[in-house]
N, C-alpha and C. Protein backbone atom coordinates (compact mmCIF):
# COMPACT_ATOMS: atom_id res chain seq x y z
N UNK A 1 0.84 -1.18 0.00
CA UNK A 1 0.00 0.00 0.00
C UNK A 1 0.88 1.24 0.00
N UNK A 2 0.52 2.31 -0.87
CA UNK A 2 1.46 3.46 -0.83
C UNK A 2 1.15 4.18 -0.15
N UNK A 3 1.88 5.14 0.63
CA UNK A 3 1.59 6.12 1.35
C UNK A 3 1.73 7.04 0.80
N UNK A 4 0.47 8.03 1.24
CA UNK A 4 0.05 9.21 -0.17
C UNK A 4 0.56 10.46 0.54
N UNK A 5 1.64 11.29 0.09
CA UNK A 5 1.97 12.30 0.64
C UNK A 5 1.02 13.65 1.03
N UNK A 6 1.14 14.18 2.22
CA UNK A 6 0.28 15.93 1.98
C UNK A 6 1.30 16.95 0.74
N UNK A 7 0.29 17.16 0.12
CA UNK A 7 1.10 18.04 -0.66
C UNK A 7 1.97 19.55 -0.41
N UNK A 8 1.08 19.86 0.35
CA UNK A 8 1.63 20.85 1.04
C UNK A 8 2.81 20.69 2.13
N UNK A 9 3.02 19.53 2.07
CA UNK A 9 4.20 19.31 3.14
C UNK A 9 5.36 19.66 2.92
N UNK A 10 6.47 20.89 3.00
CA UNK A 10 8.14 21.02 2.76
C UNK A 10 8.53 19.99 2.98
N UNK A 11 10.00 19.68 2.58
CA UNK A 11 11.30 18.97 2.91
C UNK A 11 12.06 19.96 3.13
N UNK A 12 12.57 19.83 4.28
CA UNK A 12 14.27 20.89 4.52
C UNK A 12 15.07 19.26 4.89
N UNK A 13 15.92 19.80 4.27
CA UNK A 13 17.12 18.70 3.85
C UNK A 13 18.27 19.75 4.91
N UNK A 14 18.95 19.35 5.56
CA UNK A 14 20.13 19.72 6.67
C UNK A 14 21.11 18.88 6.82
N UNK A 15 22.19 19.49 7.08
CA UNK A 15 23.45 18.51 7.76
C UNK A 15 24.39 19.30 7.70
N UNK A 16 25.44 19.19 7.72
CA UNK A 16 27.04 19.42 7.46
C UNK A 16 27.28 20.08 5.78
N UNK A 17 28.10 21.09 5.96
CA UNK A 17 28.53 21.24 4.71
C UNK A 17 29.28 19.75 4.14
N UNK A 18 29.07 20.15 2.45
CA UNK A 18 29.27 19.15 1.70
C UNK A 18 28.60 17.55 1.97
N UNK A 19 27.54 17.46 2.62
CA UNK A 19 27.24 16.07 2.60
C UNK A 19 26.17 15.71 1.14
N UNK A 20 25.90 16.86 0.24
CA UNK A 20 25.63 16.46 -0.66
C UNK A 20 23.63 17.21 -0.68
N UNK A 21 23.33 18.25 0.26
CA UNK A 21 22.08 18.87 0.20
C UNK A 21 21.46 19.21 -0.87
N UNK A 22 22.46 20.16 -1.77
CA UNK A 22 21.82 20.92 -2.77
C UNK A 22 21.94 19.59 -4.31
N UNK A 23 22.97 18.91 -3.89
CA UNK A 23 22.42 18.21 -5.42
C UNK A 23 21.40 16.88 -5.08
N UNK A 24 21.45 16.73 -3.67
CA UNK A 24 20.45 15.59 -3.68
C UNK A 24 18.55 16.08 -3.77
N UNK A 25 18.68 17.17 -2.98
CA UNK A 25 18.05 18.49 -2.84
C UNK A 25 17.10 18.38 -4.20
N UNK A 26 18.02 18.79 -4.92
CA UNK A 26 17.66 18.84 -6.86
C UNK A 26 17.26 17.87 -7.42
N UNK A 27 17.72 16.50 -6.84
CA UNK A 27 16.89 15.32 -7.68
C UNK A 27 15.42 15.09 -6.64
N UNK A 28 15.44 15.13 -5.37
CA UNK A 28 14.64 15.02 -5.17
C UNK A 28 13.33 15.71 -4.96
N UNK A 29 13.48 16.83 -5.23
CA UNK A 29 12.02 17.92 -5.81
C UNK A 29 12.06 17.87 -7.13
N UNK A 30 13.24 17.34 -7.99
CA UNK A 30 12.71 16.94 -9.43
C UNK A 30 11.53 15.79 -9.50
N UNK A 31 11.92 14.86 -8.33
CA UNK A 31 10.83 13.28 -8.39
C UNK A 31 9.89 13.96 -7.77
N UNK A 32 9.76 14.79 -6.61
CA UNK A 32 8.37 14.86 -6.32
C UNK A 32 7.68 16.29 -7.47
N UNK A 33 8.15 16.71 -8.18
CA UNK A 33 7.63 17.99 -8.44
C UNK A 33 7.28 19.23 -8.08
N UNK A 34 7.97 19.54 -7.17
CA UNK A 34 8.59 20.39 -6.35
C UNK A 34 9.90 21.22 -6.45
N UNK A 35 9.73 22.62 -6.12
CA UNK A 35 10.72 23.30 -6.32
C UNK A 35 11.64 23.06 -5.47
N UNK A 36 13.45 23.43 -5.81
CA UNK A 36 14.20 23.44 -4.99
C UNK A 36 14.39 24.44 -4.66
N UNK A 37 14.93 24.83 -3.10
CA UNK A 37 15.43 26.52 -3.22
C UNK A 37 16.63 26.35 -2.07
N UNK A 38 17.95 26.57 -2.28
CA UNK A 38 19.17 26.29 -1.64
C UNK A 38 19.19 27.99 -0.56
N UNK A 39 19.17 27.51 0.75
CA UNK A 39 18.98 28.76 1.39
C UNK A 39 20.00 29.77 1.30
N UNK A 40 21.51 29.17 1.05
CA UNK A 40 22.81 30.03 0.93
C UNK A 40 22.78 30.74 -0.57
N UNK A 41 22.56 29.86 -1.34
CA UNK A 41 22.08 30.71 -2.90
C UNK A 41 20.92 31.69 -2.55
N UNK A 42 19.73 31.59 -2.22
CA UNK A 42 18.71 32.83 -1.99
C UNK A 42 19.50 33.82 -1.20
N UNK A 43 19.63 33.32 -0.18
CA UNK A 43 20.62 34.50 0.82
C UNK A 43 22.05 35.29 -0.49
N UNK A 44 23.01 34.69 -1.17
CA UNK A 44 23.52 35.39 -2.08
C UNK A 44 22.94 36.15 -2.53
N UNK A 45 21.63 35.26 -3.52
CA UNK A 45 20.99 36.48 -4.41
C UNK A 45 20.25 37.63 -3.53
N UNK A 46 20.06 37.59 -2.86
CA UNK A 46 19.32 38.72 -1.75
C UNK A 46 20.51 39.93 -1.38
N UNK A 47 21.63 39.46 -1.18
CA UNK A 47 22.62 40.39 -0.84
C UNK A 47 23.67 40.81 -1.68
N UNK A 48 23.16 40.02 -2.97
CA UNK A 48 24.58 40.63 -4.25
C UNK A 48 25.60 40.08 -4.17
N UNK A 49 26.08 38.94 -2.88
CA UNK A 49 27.23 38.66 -2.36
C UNK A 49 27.14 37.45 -2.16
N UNK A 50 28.87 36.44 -2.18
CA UNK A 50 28.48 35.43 -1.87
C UNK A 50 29.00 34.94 -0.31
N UNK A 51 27.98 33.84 -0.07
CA UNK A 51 28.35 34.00 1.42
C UNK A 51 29.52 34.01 2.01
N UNK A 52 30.86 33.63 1.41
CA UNK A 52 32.15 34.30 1.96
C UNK A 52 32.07 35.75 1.76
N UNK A 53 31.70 36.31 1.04
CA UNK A 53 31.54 37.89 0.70
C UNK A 53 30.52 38.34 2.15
N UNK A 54 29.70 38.00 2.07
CA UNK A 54 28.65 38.27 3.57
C UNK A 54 29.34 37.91 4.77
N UNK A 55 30.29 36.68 4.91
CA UNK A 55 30.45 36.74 6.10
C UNK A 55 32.03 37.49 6.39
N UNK A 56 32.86 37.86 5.43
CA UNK A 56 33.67 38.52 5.60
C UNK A 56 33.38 40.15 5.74
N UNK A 57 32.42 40.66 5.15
CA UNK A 57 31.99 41.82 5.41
C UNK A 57 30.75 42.29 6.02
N UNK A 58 29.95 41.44 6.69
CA UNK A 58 28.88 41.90 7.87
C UNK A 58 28.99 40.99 8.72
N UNK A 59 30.07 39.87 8.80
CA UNK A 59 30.06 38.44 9.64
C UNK A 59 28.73 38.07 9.95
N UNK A 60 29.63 36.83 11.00
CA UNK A 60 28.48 35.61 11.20
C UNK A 60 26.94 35.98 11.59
N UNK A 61 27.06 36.91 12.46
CA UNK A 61 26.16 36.83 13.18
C UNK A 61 24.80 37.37 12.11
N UNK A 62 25.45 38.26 11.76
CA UNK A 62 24.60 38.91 10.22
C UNK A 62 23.80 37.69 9.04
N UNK A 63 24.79 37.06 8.84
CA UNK A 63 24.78 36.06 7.89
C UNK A 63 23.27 35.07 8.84
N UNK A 64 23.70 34.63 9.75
CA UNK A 64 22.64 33.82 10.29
C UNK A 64 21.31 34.48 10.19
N UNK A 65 21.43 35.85 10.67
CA UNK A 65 20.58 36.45 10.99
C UNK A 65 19.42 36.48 9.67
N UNK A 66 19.53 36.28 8.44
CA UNK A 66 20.01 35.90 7.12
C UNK A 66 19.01 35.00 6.93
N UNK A 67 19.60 33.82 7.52
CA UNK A 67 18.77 32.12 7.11
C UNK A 67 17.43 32.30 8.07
N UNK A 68 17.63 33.05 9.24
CA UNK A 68 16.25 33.04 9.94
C UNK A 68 15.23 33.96 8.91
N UNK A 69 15.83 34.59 8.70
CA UNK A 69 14.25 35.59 7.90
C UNK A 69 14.26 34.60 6.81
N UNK A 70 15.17 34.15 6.04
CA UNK A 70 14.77 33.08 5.10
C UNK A 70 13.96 31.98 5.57
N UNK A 71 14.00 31.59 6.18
CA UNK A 71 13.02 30.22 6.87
C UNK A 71 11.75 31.11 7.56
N UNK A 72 11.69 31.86 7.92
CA UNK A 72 10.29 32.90 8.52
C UNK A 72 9.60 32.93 7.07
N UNK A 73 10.33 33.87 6.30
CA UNK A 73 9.12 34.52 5.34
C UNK A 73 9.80 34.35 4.39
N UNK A 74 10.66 33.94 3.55
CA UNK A 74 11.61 33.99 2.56
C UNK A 74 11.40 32.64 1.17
N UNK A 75 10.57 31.56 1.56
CA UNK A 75 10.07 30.72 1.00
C UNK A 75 9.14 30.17 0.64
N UNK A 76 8.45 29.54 -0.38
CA UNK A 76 7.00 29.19 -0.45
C UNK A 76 6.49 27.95 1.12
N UNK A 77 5.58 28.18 1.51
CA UNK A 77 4.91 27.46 2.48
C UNK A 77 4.41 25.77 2.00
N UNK A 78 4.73 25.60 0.39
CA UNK A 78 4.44 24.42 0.25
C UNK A 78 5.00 24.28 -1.13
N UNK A 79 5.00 22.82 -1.03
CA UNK A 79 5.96 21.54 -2.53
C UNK A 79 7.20 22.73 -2.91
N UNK A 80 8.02 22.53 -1.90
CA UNK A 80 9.31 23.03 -1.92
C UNK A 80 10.01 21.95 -1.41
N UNK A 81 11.66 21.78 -1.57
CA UNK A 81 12.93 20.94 -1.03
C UNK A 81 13.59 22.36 -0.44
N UNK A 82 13.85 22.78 0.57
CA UNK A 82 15.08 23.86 0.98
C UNK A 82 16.30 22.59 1.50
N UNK A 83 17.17 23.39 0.34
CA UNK A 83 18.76 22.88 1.00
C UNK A 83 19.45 23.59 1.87
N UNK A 84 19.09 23.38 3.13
CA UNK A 84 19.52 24.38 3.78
C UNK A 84 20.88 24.15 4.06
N UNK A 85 21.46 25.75 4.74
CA UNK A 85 23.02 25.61 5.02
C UNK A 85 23.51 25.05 6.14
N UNK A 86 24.78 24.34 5.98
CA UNK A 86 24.94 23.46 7.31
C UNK A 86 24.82 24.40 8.40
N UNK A 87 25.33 25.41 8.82
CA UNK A 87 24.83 25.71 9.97
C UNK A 87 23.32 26.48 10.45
N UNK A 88 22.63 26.75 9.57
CA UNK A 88 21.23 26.76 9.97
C UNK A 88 20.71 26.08 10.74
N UNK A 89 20.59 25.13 10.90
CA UNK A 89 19.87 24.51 11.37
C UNK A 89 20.78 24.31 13.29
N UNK A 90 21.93 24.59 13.61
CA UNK A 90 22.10 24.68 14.74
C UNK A 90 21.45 25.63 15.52
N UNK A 91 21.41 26.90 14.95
CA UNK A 91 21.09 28.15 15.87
C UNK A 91 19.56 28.00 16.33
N UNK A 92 19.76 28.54 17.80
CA UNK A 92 18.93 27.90 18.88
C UNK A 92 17.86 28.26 18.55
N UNK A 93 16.35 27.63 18.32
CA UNK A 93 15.00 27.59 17.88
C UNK A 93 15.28 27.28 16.61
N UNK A 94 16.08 27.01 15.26
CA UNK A 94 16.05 26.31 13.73
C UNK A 94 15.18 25.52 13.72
N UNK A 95 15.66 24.37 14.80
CA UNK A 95 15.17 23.21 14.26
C UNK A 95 13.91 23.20 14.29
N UNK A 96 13.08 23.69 15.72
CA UNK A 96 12.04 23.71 16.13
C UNK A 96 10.80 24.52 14.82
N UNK A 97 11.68 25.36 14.61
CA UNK A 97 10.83 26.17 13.48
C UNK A 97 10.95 25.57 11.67
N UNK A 98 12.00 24.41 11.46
CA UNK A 98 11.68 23.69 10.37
C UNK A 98 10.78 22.73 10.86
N UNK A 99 10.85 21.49 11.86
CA UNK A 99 9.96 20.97 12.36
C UNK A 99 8.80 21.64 12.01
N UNK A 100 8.61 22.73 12.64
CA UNK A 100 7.09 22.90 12.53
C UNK A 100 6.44 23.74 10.91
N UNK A 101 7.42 23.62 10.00
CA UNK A 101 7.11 23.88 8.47
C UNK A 101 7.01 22.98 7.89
N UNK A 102 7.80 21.60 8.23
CA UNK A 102 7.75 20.56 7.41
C UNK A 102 8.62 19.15 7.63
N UNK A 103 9.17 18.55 7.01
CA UNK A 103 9.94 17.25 6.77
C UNK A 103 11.14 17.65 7.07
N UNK A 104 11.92 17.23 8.14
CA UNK A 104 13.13 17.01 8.46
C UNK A 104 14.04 16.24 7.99
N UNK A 105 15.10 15.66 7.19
CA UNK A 105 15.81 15.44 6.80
C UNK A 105 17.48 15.44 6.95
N UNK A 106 17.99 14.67 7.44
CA UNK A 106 19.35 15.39 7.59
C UNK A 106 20.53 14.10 7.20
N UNK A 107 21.38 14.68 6.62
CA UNK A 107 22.16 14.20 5.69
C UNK A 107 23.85 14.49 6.00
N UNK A 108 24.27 12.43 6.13
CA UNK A 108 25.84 12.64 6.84
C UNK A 108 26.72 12.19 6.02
N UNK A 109 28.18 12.60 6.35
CA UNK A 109 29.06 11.86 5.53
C UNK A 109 29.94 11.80 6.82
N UNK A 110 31.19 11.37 6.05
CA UNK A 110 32.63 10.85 7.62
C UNK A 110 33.22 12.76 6.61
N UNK A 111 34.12 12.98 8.00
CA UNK A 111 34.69 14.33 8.02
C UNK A 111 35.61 14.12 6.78
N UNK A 112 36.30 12.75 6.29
CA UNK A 112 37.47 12.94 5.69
C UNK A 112 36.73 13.09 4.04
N UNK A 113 35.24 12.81 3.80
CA UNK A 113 34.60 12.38 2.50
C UNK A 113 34.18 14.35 2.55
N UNK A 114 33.85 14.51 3.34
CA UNK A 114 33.76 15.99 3.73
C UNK A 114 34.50 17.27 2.91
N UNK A 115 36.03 17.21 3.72
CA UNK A 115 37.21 17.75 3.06
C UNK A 115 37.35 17.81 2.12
N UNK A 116 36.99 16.15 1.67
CA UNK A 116 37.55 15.93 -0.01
C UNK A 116 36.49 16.65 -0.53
N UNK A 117 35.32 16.27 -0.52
CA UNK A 117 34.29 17.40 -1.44
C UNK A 117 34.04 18.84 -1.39
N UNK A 118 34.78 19.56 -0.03
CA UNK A 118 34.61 20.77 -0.01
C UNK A 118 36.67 21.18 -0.13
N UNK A 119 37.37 20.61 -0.11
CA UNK A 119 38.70 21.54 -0.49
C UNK A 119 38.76 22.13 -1.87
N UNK A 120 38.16 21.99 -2.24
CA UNK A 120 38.04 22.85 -3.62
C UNK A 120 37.42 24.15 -3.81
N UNK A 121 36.74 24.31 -2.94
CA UNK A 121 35.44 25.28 -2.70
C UNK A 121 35.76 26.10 -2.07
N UNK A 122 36.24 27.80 -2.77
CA UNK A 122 36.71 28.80 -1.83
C UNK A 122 34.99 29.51 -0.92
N UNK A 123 34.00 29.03 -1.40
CA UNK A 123 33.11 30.04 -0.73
C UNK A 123 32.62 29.12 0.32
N UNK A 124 33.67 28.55 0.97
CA UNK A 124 33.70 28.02 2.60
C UNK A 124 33.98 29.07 3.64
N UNK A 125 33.85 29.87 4.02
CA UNK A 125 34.21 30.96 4.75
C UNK A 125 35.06 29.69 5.95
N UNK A 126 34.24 29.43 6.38
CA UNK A 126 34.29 28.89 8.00
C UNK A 126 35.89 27.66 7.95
N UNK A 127 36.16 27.22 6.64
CA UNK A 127 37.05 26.16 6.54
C UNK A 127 38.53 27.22 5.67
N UNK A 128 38.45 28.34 5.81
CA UNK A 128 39.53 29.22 5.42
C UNK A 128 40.50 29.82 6.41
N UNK A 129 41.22 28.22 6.99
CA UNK A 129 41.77 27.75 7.83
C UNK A 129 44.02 27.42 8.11
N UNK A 130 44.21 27.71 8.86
CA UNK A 130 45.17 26.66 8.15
C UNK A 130 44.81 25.38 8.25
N UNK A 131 44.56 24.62 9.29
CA UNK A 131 44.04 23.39 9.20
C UNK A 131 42.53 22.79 9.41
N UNK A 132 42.25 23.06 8.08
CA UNK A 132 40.53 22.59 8.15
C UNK A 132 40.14 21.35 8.30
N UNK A 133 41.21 20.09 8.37
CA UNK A 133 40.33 19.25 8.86
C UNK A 133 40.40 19.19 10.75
N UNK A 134 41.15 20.17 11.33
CA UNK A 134 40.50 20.10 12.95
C UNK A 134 39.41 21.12 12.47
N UNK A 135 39.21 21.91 11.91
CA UNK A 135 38.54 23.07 12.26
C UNK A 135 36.86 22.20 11.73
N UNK A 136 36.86 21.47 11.11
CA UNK A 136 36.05 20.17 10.76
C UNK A 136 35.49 19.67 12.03
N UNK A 137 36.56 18.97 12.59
CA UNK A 137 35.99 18.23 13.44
C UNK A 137 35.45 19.14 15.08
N UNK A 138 35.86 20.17 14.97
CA UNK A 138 35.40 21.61 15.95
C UNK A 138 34.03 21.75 15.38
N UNK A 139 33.86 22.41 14.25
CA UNK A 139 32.52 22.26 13.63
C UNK A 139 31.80 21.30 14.19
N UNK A 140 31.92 20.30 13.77
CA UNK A 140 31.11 18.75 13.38
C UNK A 140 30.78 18.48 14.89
N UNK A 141 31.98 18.27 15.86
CA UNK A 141 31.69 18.53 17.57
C UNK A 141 30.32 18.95 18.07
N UNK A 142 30.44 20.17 17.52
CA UNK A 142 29.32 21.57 18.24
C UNK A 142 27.63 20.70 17.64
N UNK A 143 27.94 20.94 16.16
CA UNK A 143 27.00 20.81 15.84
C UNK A 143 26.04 19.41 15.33
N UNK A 144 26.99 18.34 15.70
CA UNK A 144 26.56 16.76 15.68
C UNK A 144 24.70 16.65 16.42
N UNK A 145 24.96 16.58 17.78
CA UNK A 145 23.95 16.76 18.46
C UNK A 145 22.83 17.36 17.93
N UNK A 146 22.38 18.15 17.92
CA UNK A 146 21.49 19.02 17.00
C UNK A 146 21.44 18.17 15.81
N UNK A 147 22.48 17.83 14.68
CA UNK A 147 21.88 17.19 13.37
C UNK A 147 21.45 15.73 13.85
N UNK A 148 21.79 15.08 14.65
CA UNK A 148 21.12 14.43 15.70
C UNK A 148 19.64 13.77 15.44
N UNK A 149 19.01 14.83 16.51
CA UNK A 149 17.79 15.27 16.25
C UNK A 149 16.99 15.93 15.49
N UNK A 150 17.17 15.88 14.31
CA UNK A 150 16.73 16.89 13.29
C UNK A 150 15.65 15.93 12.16
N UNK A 151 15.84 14.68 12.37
CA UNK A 151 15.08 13.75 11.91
C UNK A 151 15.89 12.34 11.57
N UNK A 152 15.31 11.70 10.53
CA UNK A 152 16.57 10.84 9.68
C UNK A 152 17.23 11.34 9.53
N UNK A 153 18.61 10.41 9.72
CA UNK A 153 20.22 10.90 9.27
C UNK A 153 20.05 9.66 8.17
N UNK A 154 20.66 10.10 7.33
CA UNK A 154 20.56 9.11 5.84
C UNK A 154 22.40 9.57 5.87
N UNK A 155 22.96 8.49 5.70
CA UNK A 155 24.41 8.62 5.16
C UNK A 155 24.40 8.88 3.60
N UNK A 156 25.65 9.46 3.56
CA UNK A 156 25.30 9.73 1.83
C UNK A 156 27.05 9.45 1.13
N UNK A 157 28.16 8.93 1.95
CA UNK A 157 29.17 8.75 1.20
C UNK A 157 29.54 7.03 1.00
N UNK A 158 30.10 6.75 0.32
CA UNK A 158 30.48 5.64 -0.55
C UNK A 158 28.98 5.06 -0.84
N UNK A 159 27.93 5.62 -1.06
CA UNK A 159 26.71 4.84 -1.71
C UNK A 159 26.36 5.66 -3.10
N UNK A 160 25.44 5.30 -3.42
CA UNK A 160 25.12 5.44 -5.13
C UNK A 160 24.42 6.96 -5.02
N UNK A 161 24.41 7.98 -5.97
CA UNK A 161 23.21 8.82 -5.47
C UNK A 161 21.82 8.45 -5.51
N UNK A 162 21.85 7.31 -5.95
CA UNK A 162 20.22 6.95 -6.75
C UNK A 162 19.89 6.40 -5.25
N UNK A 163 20.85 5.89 -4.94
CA UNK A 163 19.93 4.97 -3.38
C UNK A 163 19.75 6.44 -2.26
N UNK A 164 20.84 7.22 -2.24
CA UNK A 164 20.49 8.50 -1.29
C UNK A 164 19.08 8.79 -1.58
N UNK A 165 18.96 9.08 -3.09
CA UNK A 165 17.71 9.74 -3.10
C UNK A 165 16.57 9.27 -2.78
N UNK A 166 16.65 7.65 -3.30
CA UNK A 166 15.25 6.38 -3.04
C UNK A 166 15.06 6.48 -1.61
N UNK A 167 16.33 7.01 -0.36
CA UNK A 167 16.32 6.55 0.50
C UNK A 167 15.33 7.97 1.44
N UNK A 168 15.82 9.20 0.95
CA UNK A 168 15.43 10.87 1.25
C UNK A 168 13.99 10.92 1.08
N UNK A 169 13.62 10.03 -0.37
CA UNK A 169 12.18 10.13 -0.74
C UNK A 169 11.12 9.06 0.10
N UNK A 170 11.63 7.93 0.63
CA UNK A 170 10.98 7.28 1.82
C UNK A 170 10.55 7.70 2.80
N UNK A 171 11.88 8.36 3.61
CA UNK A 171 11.90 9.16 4.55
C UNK A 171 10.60 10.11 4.19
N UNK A 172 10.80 10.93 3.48
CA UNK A 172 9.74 11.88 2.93
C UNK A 172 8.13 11.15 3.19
N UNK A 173 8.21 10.68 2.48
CA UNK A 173 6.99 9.84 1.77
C UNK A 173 6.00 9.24 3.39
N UNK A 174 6.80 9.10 4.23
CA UNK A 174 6.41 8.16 5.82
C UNK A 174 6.28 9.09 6.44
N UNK A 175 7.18 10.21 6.33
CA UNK A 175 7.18 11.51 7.93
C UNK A 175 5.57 12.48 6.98
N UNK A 176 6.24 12.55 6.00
CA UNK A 176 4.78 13.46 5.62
C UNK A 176 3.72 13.25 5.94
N UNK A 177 3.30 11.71 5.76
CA UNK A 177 1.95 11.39 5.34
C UNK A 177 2.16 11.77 7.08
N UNK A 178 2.40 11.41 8.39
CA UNK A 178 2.31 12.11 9.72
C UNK A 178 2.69 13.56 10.20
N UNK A 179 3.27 14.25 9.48
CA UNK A 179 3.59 15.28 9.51
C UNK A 179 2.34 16.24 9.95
N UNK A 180 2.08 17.49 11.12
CA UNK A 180 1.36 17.96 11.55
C UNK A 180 0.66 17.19 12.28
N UNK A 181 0.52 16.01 12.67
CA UNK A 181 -0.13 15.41 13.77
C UNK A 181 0.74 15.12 15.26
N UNK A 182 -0.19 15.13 16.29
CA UNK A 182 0.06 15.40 18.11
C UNK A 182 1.80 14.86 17.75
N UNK A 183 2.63 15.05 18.68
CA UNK A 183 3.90 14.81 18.94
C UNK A 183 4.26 13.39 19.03
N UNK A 184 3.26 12.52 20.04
CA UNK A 184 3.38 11.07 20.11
C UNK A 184 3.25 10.24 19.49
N UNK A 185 2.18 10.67 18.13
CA UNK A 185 2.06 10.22 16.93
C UNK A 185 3.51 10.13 16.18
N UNK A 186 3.45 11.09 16.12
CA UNK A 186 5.15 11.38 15.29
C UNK A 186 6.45 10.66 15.69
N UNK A 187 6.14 10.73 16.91
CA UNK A 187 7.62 9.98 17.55
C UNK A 187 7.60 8.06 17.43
N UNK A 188 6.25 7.71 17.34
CA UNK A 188 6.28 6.02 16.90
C UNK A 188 6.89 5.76 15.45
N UNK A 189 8.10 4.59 15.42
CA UNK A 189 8.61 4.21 14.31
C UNK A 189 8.99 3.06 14.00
């Protein structure tokens, strides 16, 4: 028997930089028909700048300040994927306020699959380091806990993307169809 999604239900997809948000993000509001909207790209286009540009010239606190009005009022209320930025979802009340928009999602890799996919990538502000893989595992420390609880953790390194996604769209497909019902409901699995 299939379980029939609410349509109106978001996905926010979360985790760690580089575990793979915005392109898994993209296939999977391609399958459901749903838009994607990457919160660090809107936040660019909103400020002309890219987020190393924002956080080097109004810093962090600015920048966050940023993803909250984006998650308040900054997105459609329904059949959206937000890829949100890895640290969104730490700052204190995030989670609580994607929770209560939609489908939780959160997405891991190991620190060293990490590196490798983001050393290439100058618009890392936070890993413009001398040594980014402690400054990794300082990150990853703080903010483990929190991605934690944020819903499914779906691993996403040494597997196929096709199974990430089969696996994102399950997830989806089960939390939705409960999604907005009492707390105790939600928490049986």
């Amino acid at each position: 028997m299939a379980i029939s999604t609410r349509p109106e239900t978001n996905l926010y997809i979360v985790g760690f930089m580089g575990t793979g948000k915005t392109t898994i993000g993209r296939a999977v509001a391609n399958r459901l028909g749903y838009q994607l909207i990457d919160s660090d790209h809107e936040i660019e286009r909103q400020e002309d700048a890219t987020v190393a540009e924002v956080f080097a010239e109004k810093g962090e606190v600015y920048f966050r300040q940023c993803e909250r009005e984006f998650i308040d009022q900054g997105h459609p209320a329904s059949k959206t994927v937000v890829a949100c930025g890895g640290g969104l979802v730490v700052q204190a009340g995030m989670l609580a306020r994607l929770q209560s928009r939609g489908v939780v999602v959160c997405l891991h890799a190991s620190l060293e699959t990490i590196l490798q996919r983001t050393s290439g990538n100058r618009n890392r502000p936070l890993l413009h380091v001398d040594d980014p893989m402690d400054r990794l595992r300082e990150l990853y420390a703080a903010r483990e806990p929190i991605y934690r609880r944020a819903g499914a953790v779906i691993l996403t390194d040494h597997r196929p993307t096709s199974d990430i996604i089969s696996h994102v769209l399950r997830v989806y497909r089960r939390d939705s169809a409960e999604w907005g019902q009492p707390a105790p409901s939600r928490s049986r699995r």
